[in-house]
Protein backbone atom coordinates (compact mmCIF):
# COMPACT_ATOMS: atom_id res chain seq x y z
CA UNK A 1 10.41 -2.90 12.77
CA UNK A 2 11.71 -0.95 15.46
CA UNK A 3 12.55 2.94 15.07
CA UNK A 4 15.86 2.26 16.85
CA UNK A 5 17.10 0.39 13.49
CA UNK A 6 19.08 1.63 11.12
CA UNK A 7 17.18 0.46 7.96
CA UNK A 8 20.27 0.50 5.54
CA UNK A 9 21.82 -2.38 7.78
CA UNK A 10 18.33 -4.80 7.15
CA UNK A 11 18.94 -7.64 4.67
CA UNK A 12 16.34 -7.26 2.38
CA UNK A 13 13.36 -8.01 1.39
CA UNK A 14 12.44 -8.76 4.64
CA UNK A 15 11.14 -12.84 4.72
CA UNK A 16 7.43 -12.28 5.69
CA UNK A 17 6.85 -9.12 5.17
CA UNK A 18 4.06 -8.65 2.50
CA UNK A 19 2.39 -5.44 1.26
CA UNK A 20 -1.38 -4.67 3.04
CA UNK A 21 -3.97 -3.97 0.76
CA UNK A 22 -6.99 -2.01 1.80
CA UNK A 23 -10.24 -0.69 0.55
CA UNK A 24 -12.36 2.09 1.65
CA UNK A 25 -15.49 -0.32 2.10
CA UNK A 26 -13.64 -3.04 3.99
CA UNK A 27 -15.61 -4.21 6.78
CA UNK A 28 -12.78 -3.43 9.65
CA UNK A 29 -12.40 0.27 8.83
CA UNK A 30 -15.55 1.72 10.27
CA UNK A 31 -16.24 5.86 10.05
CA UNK A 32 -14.41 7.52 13.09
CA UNK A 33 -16.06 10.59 14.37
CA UNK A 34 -13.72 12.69 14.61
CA UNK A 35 -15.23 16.13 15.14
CA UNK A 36 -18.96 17.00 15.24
CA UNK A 37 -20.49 21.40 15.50
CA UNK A 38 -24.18 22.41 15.90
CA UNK A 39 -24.83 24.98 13.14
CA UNK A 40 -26.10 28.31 13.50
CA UNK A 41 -29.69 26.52 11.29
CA UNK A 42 -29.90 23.83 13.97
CA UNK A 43 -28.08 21.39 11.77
CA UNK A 44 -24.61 19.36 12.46
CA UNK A 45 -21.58 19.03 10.30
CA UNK A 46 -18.86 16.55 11.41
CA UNK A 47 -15.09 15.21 10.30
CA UNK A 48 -15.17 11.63 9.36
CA UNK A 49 -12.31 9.32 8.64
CA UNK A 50 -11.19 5.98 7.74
CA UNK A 51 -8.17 5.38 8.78
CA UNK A 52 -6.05 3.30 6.29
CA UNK A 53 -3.29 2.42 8.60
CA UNK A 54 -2.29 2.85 12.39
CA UNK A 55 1.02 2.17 13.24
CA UNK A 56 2.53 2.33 16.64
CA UNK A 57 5.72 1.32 15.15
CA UNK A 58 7.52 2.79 13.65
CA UNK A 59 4.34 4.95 14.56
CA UNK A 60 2.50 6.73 11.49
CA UNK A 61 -0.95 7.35 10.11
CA UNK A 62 -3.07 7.58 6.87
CA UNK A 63 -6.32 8.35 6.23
CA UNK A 64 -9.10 9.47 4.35
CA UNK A 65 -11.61 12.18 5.82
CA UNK A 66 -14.31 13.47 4.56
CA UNK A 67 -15.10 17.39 6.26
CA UNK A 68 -19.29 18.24 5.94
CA UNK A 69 -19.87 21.69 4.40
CA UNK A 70 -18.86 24.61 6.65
CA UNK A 71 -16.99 22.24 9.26
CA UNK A 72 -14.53 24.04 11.42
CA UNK A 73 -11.52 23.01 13.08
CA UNK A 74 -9.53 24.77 15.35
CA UNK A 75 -5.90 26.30 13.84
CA UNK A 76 -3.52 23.64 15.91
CA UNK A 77 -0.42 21.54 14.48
CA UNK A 78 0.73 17.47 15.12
CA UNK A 79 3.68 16.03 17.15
CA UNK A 80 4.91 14.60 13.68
CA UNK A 81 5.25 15.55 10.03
CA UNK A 82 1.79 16.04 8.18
CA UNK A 83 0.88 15.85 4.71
CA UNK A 84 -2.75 16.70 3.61
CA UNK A 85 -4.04 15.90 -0.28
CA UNK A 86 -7.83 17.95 -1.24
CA UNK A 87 -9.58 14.92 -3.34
CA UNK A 88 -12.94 16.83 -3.72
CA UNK A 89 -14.28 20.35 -2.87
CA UNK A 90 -12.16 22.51 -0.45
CA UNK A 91 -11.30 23.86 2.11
CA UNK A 92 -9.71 27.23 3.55
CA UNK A 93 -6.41 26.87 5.69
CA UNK A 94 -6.58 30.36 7.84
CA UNK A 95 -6.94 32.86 4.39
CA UNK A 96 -5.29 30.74 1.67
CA UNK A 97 -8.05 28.72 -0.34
CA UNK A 98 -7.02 25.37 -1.16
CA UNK A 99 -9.31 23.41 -3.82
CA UNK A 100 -9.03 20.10 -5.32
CA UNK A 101 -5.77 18.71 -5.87
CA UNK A 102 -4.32 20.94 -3.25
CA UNK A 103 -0.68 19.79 -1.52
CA UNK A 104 -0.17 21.43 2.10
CA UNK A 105 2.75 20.01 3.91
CA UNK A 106 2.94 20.86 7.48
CA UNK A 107 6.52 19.87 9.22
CA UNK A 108 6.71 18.99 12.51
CA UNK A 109 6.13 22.36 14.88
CA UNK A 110 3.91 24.36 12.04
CA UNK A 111 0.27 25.22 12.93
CA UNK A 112 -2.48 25.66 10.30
CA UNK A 113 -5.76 27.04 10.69
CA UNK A 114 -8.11 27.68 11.37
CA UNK A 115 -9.60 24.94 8.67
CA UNK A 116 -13.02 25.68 7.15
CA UNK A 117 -14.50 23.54 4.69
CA UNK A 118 -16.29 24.94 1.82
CA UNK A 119 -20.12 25.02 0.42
CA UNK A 120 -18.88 21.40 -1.03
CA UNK A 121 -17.20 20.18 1.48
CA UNK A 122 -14.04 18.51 0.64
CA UNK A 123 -12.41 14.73 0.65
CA UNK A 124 -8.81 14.58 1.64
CA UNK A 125 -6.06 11.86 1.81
CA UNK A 126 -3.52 12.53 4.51
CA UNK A 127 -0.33 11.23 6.06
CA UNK A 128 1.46 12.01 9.99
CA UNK A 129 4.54 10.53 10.20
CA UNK A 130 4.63 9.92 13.58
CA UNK A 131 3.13 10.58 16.44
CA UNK A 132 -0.80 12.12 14.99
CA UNK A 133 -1.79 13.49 18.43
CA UNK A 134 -2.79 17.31 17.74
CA UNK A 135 -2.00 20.31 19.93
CA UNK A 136 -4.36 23.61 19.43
CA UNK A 137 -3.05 27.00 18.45
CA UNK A 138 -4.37 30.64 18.88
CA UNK A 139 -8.24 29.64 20.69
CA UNK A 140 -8.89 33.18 20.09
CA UNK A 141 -8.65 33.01 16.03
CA UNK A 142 -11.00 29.96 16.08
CA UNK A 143 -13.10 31.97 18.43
CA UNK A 144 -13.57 35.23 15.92
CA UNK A 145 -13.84 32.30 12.93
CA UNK A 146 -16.99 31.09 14.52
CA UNK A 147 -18.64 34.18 15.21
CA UNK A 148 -18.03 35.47 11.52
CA UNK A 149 -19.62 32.06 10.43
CA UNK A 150 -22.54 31.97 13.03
CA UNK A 151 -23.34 35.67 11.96
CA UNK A 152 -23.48 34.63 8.32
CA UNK A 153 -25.29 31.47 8.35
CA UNK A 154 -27.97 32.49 10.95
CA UNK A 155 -30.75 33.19 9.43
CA UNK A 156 -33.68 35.78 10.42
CA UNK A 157 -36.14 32.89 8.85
CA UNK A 158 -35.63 30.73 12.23
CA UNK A 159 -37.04 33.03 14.44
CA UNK A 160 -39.56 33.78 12.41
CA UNK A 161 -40.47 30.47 12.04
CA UNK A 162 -40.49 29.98 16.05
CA UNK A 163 -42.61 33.09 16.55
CA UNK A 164 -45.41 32.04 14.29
CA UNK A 165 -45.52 27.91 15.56
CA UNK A 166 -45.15 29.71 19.41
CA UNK A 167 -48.64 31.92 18.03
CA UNK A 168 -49.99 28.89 16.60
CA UNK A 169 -49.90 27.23 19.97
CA UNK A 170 -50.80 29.99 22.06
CA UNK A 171 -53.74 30.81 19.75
CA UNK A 172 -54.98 27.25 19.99
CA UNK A 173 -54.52 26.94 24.14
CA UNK A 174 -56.24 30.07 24.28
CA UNK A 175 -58.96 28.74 22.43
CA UNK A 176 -59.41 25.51 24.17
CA UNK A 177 -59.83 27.21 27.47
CA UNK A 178 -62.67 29.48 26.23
CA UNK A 179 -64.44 26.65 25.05
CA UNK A 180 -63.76 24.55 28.72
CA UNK A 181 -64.75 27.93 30.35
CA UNK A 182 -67.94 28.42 28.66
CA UNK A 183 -68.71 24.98 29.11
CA UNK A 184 -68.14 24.29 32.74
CA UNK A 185 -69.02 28.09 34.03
CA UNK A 186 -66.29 30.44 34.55
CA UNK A 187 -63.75 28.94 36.91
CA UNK A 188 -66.03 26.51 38.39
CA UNK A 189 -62.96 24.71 40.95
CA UNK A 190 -63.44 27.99 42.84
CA UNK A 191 -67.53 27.97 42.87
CA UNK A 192 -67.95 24.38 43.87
CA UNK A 193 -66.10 25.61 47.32
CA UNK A 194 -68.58 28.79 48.11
């Protein structure tokens, strides 16, 4: 049905137009990638969803995402209405904290961010009622957000751990070429020529 119609005119019900079922494991709604970070530990969170329906018209999306523990994403707003349920876990919207069952509306022109998820994670059900492209807001807050996070989740153990496997090997080259030394005479390329 076209945007252009005025719904109240429509005889209805509409002849052969049926409700559409769907089911998180059906087999033609795959995981979308929809935003993947390294972690300070070498690890990756990402944004998944599985995206219910996809309507170019009238246009409109819903979906269900799932946000890995700690996942970021930028502070930006949508070129339509946006409605965002918390399932499971949480997540913070810029300062406000917003745990399971959690409502945030955001009408067309609002920004919210930056999003962090928290030590759970969180599931969410959400809604754009319209066109779902996103357009970022404020780089620079999502900038300071990741260098707080980095800061706190990089831990001192890492390097340790790379300093004592980069002795390891060192200890063990060094090693080996003692024992080739002593076996073949001190560096015997350059005696063979004299």
């Amino acid at each position: 049905m076209s945007t252009d119609i005025d719904p109240t005119t429509v005889e209805l019900p509409v002849e052969g137009v049926e409700p559409i079922f769907r089911h998180m494991d059906d087999p033609d709604m795959p995981w979308q990638l929809c935003r993947a970070q390294r972690n300070a530990d070498g690890s990756e969170s990402f944004v998944r969803e599985k995206w219910f329906s996809f309507s170019p018209d009238p246009q409109y999306l819903s979906l269900y995402a799932e946000y890995d523990p700690g996942m970021m994403v930028r502070r930006h707003g949508h070129y339509s209405p946006h409605i965002v349920f918390v399932i499971e876990g949480g997540l913070w919207f810029g300062d406000r904290w917003c745990p399971k069952g959690s409502h945030i509306e955001l009408p067309f022109g609002a920004a919210f961010g930056p999003i962090r998820a928290g030590d759970e994670g969180a599931q969410l059900f959400e809604v754009m009622m319209g066109d779902p492209r996103s357009w970022g807001d404020q780089p620079e807050v999502f900038q300071a957000a990741q260098r707080i996070a980095s800061v706190t989740y990089e831990p001192l153990i890492l390097y340790t751990e790379a300093a004592l496997v980069y002795l390891l090997f060192s200890s063990v080259l060094s090693s080996a070429q003692v024992r080739l030394e002593r076996k073949f005479g001190r560096h015997a390329l350059f005696q063979a020529g004299n």
